[in-house]
N, C-alpha and C. Protein backbone atom coordinates (compact mmCIF):
# COMPACT_ATOMS: atom_id res chain seq x y z
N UNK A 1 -60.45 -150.23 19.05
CA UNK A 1 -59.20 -150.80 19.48
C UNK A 1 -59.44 -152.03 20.35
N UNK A 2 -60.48 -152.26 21.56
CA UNK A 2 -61.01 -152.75 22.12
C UNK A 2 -61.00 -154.07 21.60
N UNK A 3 -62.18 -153.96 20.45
CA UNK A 3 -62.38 -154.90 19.68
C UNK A 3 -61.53 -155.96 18.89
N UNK A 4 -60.17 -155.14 18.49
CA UNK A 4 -59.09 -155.84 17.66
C UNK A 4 -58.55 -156.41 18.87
N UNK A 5 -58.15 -156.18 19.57
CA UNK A 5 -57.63 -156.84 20.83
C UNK A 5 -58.33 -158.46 20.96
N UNK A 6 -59.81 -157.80 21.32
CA UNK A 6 -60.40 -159.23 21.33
C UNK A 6 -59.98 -160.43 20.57
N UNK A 7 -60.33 -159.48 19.31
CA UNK A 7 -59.85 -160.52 18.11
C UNK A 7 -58.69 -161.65 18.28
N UNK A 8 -57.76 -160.55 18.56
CA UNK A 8 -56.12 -161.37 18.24
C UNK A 8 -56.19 -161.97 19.45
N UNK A 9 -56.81 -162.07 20.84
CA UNK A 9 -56.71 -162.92 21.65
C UNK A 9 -57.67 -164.53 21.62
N UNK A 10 -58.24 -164.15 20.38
CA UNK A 10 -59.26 -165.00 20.66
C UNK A 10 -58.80 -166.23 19.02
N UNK A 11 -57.66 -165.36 18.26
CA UNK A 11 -56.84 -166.06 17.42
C UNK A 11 -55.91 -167.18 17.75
N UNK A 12 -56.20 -168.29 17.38
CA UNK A 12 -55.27 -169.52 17.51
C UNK A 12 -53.94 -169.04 17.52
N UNK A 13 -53.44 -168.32 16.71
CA UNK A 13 -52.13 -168.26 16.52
C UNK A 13 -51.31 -167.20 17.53
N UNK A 14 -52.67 -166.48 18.79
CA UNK A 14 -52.05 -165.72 19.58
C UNK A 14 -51.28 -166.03 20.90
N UNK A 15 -50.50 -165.83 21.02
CA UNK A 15 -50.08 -166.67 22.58
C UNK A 15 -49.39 -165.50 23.50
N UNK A 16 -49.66 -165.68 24.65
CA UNK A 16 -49.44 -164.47 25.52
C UNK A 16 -47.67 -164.97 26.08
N UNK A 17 -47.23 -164.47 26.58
CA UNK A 17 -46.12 -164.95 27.32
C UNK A 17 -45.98 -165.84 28.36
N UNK A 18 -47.27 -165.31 29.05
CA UNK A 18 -47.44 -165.33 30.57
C UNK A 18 -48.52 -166.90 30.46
N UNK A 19 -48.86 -167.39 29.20
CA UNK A 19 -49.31 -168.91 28.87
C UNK A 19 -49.30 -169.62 29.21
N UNK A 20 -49.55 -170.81 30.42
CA UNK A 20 -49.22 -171.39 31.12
C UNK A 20 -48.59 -172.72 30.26
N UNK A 21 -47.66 -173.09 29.91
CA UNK A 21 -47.46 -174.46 29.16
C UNK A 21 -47.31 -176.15 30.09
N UNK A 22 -47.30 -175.84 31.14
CA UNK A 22 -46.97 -176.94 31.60
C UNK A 22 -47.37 -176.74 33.64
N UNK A 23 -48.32 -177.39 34.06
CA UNK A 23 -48.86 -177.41 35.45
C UNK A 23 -48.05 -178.69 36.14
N UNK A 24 -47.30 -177.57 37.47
CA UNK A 24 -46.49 -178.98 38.10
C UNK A 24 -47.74 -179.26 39.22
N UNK A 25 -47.38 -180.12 40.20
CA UNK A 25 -48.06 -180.66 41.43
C UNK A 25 -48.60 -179.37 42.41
N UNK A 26 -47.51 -178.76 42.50
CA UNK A 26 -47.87 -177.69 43.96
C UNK A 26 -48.07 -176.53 43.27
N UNK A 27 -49.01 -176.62 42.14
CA UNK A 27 -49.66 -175.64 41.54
C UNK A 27 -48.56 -174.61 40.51
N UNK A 28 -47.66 -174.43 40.74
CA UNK A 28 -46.86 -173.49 40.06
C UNK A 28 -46.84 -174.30 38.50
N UNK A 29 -46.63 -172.99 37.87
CA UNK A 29 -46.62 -173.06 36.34
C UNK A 29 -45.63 -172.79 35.67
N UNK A 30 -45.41 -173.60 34.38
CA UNK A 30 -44.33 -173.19 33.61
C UNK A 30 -44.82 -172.24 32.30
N UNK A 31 -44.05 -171.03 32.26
CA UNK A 31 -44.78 -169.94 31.01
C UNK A 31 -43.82 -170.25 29.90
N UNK A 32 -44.40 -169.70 28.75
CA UNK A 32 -44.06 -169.18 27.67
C UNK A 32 -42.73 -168.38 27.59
N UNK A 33 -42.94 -167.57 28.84
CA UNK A 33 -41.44 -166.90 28.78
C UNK A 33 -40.32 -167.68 29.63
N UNK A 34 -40.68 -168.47 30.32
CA UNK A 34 -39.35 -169.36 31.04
C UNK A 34 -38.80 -169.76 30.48
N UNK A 35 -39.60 -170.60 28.84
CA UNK A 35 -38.77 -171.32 27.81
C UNK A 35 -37.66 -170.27 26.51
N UNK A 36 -38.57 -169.30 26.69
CA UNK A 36 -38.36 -168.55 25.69
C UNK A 36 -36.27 -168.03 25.84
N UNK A 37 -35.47 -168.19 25.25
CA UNK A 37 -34.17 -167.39 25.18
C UNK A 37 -34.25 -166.36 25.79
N UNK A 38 -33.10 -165.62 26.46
CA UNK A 38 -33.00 -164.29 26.64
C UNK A 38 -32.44 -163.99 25.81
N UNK A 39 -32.67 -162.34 25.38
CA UNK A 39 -32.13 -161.43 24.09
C UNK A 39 -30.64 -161.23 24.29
N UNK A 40 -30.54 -161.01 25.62
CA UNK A 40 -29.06 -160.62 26.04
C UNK A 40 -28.20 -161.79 24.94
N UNK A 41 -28.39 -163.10 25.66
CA UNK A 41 -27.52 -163.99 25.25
C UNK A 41 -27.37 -163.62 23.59
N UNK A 42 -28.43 -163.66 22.89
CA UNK A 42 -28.48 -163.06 21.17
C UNK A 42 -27.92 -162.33 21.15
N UNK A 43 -27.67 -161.06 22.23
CA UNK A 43 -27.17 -159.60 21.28
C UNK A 43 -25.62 -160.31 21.92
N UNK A 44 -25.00 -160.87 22.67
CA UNK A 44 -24.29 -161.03 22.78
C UNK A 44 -22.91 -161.95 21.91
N UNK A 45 -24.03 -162.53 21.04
CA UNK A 45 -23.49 -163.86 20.25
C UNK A 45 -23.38 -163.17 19.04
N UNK A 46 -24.12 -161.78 18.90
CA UNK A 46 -24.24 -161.36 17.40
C UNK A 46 -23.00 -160.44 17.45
N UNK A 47 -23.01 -159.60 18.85
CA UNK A 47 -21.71 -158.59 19.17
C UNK A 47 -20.06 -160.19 19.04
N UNK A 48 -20.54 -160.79 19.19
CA UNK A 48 -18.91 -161.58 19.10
C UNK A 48 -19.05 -161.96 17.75
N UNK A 49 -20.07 -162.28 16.98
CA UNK A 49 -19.93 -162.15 15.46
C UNK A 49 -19.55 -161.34 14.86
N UNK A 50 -19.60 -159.90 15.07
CA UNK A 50 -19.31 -158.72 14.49
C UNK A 50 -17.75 -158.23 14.65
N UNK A 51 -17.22 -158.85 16.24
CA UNK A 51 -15.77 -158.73 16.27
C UNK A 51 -15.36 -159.36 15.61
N UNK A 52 -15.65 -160.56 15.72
CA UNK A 52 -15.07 -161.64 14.88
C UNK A 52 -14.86 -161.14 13.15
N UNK A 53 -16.10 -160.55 12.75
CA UNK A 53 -15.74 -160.31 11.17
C UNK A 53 -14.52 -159.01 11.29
N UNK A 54 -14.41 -158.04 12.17
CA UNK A 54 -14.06 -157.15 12.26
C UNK A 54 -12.77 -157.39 12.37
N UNK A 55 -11.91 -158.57 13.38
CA UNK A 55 -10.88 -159.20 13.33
C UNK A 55 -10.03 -159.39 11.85
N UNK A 56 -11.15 -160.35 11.60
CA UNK A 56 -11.07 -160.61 10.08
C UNK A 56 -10.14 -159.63 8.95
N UNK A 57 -11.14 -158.63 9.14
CA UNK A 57 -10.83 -157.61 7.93
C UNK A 57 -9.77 -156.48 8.46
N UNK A 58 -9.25 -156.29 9.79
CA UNK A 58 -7.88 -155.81 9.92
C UNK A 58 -6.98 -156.80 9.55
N UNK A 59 -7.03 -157.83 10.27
CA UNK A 59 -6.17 -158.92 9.58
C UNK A 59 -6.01 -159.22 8.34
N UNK A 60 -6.67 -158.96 7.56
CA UNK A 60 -6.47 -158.99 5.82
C UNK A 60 -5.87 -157.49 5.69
N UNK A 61 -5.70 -156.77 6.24
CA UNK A 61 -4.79 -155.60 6.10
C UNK A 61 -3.23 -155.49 6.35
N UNK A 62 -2.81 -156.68 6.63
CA UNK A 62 -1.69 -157.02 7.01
C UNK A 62 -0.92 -157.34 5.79
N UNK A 63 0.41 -157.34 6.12
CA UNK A 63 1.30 -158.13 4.65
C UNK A 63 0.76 -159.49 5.04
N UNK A 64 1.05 -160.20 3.77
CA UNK A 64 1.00 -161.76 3.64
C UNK A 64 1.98 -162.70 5.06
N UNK A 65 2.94 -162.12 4.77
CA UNK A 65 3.71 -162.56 6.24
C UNK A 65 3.16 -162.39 7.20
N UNK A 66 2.95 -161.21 7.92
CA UNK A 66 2.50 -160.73 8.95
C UNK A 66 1.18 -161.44 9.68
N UNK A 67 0.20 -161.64 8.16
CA UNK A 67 -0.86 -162.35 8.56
C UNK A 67 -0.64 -163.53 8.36
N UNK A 68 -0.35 -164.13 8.31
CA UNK A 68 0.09 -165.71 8.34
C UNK A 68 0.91 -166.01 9.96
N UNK A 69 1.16 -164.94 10.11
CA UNK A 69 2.21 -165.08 11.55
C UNK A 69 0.96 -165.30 12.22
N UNK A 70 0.46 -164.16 12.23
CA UNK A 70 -0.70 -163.91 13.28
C UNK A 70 -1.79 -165.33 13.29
N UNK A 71 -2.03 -166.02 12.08
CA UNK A 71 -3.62 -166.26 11.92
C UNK A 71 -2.56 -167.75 12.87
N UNK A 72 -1.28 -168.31 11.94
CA UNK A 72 -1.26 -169.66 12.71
C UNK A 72 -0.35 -168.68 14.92
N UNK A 73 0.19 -168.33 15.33
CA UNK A 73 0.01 -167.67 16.61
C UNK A 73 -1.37 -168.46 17.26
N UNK A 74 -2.27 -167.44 16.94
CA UNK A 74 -3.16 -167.37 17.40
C UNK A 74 -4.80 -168.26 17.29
N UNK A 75 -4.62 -168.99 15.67
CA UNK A 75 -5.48 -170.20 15.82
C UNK A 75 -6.43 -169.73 14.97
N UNK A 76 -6.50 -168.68 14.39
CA UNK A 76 -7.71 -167.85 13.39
C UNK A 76 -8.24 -168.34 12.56
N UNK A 77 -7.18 -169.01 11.84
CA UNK A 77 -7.75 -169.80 10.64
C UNK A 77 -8.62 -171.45 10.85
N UNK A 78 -8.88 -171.54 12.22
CA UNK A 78 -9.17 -172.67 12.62
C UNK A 78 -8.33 -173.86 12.80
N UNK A 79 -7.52 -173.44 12.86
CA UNK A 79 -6.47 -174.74 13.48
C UNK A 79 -6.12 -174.26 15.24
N UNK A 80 -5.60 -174.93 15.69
CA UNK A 80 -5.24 -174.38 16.99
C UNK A 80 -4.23 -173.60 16.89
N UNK A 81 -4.16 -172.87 17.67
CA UNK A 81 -2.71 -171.61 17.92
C UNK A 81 -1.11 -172.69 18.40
N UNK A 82 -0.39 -171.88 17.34
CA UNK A 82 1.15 -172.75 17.56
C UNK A 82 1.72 -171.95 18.11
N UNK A 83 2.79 -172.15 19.14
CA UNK A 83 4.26 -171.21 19.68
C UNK A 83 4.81 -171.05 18.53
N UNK A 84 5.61 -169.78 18.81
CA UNK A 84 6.65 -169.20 17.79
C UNK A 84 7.20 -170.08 17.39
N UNK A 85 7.72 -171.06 18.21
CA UNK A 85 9.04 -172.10 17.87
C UNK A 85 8.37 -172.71 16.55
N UNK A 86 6.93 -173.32 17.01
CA UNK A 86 6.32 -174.17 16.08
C UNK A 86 5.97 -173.25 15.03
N UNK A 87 5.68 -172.29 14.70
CA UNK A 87 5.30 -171.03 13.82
C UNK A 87 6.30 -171.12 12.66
N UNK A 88 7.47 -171.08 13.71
CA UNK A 88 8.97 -170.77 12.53
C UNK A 88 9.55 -172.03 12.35
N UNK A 89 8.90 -173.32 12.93
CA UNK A 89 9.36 -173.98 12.09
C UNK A 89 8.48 -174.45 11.01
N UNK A 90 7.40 -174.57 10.79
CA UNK A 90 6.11 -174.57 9.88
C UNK A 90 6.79 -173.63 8.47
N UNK A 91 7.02 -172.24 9.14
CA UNK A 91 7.90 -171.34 8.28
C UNK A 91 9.22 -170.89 7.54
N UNK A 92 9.69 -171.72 8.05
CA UNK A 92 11.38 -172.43 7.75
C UNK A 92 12.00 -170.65 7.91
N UNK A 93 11.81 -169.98 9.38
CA UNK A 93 12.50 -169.01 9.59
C UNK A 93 12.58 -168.72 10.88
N UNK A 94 13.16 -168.26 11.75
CA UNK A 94 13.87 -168.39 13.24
C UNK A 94 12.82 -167.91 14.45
N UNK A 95 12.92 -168.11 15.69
CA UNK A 95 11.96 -168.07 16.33
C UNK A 95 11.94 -166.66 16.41
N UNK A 96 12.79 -165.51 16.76
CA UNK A 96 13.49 -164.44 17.08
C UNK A 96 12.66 -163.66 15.78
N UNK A 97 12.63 -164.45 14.81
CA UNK A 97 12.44 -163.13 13.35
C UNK A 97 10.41 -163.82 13.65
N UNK A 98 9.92 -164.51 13.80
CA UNK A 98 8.48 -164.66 14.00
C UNK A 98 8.03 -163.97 15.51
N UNK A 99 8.89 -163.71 16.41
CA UNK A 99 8.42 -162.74 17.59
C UNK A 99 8.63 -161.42 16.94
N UNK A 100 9.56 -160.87 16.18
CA UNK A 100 10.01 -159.57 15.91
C UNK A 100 8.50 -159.33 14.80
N UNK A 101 7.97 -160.10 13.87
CA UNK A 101 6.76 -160.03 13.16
C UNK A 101 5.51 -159.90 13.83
N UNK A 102 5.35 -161.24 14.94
CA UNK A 102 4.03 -160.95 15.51
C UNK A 102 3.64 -159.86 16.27
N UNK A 103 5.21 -159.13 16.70
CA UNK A 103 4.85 -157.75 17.76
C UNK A 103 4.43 -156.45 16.83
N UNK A 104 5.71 -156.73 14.99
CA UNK A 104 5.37 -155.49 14.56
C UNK A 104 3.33 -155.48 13.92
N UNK A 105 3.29 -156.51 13.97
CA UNK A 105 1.54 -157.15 13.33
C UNK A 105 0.64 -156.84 14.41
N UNK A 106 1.12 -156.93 16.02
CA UNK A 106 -0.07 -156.53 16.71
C UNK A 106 0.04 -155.20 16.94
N UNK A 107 1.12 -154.69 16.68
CA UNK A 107 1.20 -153.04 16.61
C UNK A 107 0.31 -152.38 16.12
N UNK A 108 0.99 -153.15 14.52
CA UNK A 108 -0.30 -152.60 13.34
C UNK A 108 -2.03 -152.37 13.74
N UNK A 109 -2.43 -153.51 14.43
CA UNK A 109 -3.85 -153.64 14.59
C UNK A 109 -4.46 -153.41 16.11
N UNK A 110 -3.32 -152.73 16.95
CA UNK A 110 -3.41 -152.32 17.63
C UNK A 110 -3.72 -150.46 17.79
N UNK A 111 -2.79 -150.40 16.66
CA UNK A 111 -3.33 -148.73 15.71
C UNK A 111 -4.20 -148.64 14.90
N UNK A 112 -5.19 -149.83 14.18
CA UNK A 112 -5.72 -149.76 13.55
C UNK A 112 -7.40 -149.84 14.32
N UNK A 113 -7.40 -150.44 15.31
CA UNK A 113 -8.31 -150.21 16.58
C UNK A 113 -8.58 -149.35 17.22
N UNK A 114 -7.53 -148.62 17.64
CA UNK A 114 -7.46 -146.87 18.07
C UNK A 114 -8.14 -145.84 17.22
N UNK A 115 -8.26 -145.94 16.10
CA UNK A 115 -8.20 -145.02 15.01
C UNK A 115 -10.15 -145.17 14.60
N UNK A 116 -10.41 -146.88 14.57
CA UNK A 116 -11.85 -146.86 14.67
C UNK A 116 -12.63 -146.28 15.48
């Protein structure tokens, strides 16, 4: 075991963490791991990817209306999020009947969250 150790340390392609890459003036060093990302930030970017698809696919569970309320609302589809006013007029239907939709739509996926 000893021996393989040697090996892979003594391999070009091995690099320790703790590597010194860069010597300032008052002796302190910059490592391998200072540069390196933290994982957190990754698992964190991959967990908002996963809501994000997860968003997604309740929202395609919606009627056609419902999700159309929701996606322009709220900006989903990549446009920015419109007020109701602007919603229903985009929709040629009243501000009153696009609040009465977006509440029964976050209902929906508000039960459909519970249930996961």
């Amino acid at each position: 075991m000893r021996m393989h150790l040697r090996h892979i340390r003594r391999s070009p392609s091995a690099l320790s963490m703790q590597e010194p890459i860069e010597a300032a003036r008052d002796g302190s060093a910059l490592t391998v791991m200072d540069v390196i990302p933290d994982d957190f930030a990754l698992d964190e970017h991959f967990e908002q990817q996963d809501e994000g698809r997860r968003l997604r696919r309740l929202v395609d569970t919606l009627t056609a209306r419902e999700r159309q309320v929701i996606l322009l609302r709220y900006g989903l589809g990549g446009q920015p999020p419109l007020t109701q006013q602007q919603a229903a007029a985009l929709l040629g239907i009243s501000r009153s009947y696009v609040s009465r939709i977006e509440k029964r739509a976050l209902e929906l996926l508000r039960r459909q969250v519970e249930q996961e």
